[in-house]
C-alpha atoms as a PDB file:
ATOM      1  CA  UNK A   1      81.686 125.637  85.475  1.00  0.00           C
ATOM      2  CA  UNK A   2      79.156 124.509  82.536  1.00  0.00           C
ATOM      3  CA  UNK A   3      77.968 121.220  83.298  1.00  0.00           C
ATOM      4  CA  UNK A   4      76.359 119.816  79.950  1.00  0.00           C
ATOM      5  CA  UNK A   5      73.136 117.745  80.626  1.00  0.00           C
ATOM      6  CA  UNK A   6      71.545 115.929  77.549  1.00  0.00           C
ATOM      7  CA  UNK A   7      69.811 112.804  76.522  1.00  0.00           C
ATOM      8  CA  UNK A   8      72.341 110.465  75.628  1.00  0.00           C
ATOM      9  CA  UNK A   9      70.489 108.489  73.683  1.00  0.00           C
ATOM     10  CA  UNK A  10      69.560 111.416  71.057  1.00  0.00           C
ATOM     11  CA  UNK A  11      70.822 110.546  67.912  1.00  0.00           C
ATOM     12  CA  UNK A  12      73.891 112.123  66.924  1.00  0.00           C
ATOM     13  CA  UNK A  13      76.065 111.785  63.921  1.00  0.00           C
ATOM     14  CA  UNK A  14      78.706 109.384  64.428  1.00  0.00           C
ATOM     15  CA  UNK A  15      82.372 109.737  62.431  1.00  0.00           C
ATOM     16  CA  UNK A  16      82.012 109.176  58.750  1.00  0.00           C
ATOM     17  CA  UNK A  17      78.186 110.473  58.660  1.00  0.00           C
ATOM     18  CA  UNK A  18      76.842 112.883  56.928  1.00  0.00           C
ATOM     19  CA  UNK A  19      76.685 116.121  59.075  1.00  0.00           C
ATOM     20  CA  UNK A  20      79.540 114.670  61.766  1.00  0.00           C
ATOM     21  CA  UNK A  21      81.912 117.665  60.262  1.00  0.00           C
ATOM     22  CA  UNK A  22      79.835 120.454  60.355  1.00  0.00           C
ATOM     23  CA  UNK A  23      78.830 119.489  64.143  1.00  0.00           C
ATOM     24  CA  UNK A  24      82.513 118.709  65.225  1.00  0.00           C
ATOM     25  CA  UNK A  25      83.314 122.021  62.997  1.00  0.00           C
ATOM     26  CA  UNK A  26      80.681 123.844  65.018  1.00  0.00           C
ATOM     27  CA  UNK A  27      82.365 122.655  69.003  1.00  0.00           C
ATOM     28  CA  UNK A  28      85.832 123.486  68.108  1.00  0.00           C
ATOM     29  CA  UNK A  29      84.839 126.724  66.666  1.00  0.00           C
ATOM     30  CA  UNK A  30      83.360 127.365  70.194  1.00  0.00           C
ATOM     31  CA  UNK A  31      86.190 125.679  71.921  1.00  0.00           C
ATOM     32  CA  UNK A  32      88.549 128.286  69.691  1.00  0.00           C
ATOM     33  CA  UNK A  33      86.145 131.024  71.061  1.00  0.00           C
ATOM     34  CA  UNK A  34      86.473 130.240  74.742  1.00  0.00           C
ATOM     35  CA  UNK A  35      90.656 129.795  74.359  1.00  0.00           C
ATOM     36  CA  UNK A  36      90.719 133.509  71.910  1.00  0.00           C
ATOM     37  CA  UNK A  37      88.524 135.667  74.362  1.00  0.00           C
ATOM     38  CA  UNK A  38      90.716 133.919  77.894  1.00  0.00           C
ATOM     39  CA  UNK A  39      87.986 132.295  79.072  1.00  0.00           C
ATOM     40  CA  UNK A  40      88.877 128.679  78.696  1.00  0.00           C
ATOM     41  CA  UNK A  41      90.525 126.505  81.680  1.00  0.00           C
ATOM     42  CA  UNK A  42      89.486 123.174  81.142  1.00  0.00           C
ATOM     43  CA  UNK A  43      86.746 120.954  79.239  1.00  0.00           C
ATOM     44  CA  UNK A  44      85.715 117.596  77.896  1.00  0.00           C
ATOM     45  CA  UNK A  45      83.561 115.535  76.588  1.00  0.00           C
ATOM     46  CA  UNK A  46      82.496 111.761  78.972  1.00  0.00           C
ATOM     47  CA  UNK A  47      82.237 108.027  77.659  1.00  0.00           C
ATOM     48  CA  UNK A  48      78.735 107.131  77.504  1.00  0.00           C
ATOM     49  CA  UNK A  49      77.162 106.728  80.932  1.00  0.00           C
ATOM     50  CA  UNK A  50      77.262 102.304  80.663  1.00  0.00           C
ATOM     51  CA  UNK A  51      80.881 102.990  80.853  1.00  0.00           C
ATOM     52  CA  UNK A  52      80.545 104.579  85.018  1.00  0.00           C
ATOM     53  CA  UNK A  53      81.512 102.683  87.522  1.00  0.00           C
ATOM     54  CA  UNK A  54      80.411 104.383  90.965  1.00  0.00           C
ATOM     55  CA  UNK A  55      81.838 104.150  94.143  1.00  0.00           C
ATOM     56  CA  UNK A  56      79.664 105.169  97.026  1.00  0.00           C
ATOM     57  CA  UNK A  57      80.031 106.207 100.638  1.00  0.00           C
ATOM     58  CA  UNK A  58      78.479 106.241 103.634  1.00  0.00           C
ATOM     59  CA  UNK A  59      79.342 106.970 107.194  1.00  0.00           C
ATOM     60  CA  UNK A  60      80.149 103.628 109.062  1.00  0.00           C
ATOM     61  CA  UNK A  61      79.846 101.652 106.030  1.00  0.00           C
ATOM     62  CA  UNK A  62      82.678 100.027 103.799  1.00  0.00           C
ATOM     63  CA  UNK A  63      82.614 101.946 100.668  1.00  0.00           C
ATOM     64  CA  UNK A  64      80.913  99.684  97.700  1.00  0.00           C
ATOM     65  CA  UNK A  65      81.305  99.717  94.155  1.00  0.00           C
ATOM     66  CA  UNK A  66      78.932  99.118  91.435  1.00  0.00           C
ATOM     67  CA  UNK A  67      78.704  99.075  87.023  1.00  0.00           C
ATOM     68  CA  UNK A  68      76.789 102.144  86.326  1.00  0.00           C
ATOM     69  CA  UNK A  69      75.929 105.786  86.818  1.00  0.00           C
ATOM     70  CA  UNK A  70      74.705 106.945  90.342  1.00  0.00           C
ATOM     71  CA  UNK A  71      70.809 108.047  89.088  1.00  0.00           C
ATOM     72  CA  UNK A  72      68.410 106.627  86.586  1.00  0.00           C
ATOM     73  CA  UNK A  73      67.939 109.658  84.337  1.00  0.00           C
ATOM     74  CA  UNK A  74      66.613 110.795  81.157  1.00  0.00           C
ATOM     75  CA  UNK A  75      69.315 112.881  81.047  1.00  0.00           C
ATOM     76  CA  UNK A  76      73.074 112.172  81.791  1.00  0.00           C
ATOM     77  CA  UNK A  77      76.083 114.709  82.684  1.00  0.00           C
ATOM     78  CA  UNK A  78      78.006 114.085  79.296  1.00  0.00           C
ATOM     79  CA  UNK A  79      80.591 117.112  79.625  1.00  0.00           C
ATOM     80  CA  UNK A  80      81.837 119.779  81.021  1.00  0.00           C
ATOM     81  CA  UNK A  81      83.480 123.066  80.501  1.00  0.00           C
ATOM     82  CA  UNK A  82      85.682 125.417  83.242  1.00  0.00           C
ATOM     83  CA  UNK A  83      85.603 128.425  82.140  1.00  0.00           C
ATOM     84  CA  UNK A  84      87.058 131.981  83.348  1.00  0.00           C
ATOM     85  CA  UNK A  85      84.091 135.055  83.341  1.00  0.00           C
ATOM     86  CA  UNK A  86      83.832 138.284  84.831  1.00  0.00           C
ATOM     87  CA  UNK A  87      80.188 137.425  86.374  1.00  0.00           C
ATOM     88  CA  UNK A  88      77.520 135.353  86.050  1.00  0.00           C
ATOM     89  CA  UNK A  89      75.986 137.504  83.220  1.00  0.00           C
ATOM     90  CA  UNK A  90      79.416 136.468  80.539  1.00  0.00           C
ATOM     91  CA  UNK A  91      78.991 132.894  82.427  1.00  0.00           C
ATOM     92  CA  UNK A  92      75.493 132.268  80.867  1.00  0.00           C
ATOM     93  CA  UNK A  93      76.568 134.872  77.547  1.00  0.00           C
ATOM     94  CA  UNK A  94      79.117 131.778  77.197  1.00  0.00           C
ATOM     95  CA  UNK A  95      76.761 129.160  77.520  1.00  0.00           C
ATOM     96  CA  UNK A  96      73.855 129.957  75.301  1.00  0.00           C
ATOM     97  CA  UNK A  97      77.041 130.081  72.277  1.00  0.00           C
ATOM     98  CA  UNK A  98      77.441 126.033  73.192  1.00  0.00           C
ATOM     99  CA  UNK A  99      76.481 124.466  69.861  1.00  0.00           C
ATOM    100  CA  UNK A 100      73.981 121.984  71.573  1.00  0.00           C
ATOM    101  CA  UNK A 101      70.311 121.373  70.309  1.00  0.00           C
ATOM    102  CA  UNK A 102      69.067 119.755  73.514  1.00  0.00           C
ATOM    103  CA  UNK A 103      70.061 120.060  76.578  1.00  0.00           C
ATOM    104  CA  UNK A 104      70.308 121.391  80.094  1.00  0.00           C
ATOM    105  CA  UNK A 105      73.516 123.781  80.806  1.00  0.00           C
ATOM    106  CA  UNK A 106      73.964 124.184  84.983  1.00  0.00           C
ATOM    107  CA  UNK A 107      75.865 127.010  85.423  1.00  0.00           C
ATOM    108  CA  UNK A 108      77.535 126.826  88.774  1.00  0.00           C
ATOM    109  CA  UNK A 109      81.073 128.444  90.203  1.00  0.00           C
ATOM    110  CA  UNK A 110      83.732 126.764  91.497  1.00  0.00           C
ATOM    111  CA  UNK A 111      84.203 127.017  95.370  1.00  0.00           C
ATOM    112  CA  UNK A 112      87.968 126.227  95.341  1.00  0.00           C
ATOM    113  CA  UNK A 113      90.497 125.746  92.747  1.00  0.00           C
ATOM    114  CA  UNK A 114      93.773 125.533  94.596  1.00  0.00           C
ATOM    115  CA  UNK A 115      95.417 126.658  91.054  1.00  0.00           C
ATOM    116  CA  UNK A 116      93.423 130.076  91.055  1.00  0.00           C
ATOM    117  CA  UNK A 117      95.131 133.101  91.918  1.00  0.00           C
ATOM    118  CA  UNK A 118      94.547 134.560  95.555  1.00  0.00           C
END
């Protein structure tokens, strides 16, 4: 999995800007590239963090619920792509490609995906 870290509040180019095309151009190019070379599974992109809503839980405690992401960060987990690779060499190959200026990619595998082949 490529968890995509970044500062959401980076300015971006919203729809109808100049330059919104060419970036949007750019991610489904790589989206295209991930589904032609069989590596892509799953991915998307998150509301902005003010739109969480975490519940949290704790042995012998109720569970409680409140507005907001878990952490205070500079940077928030904004998407995410599953991906299929042969190691962790074509795993981090794949993630340098992700049209991004800024930010932090965790590459991490998935422990159990009870739709994987065994």
């Amino acid at each position: 999995m490529i968890l995509i870290n970044s500062d959401e509040r980076a300015e971006h180019p919203e729809p109808g800007d100049p330059g919104f095309e060419e970036m949007m151009g750019a991610w489904m190019a790589f989206n295209q590239r991930l589904i032609d070379g069989g590596h892509w599974i799953a991915g998307a992109m998150l509301q902005p963090v003010a739109t969480a809503t975490t519940l949290t839980k704790s042995i012998g405690a109720s569970p409680t619920i409140t507005d907001g992401p878990y952490t205070e960060t500079k940077e928030q987990f904004g998407g995410f792509y599953l991906i299929e690779a042969a190691d962790l060499d074509e795993a981090l190959e794949l993630a340098k490609a992700i049209p991004t200026s800024a930010a932090a990619l965790e590459v991490r595998p998935v422990a159990f995906r009870p739709d994987a082949p065994r």
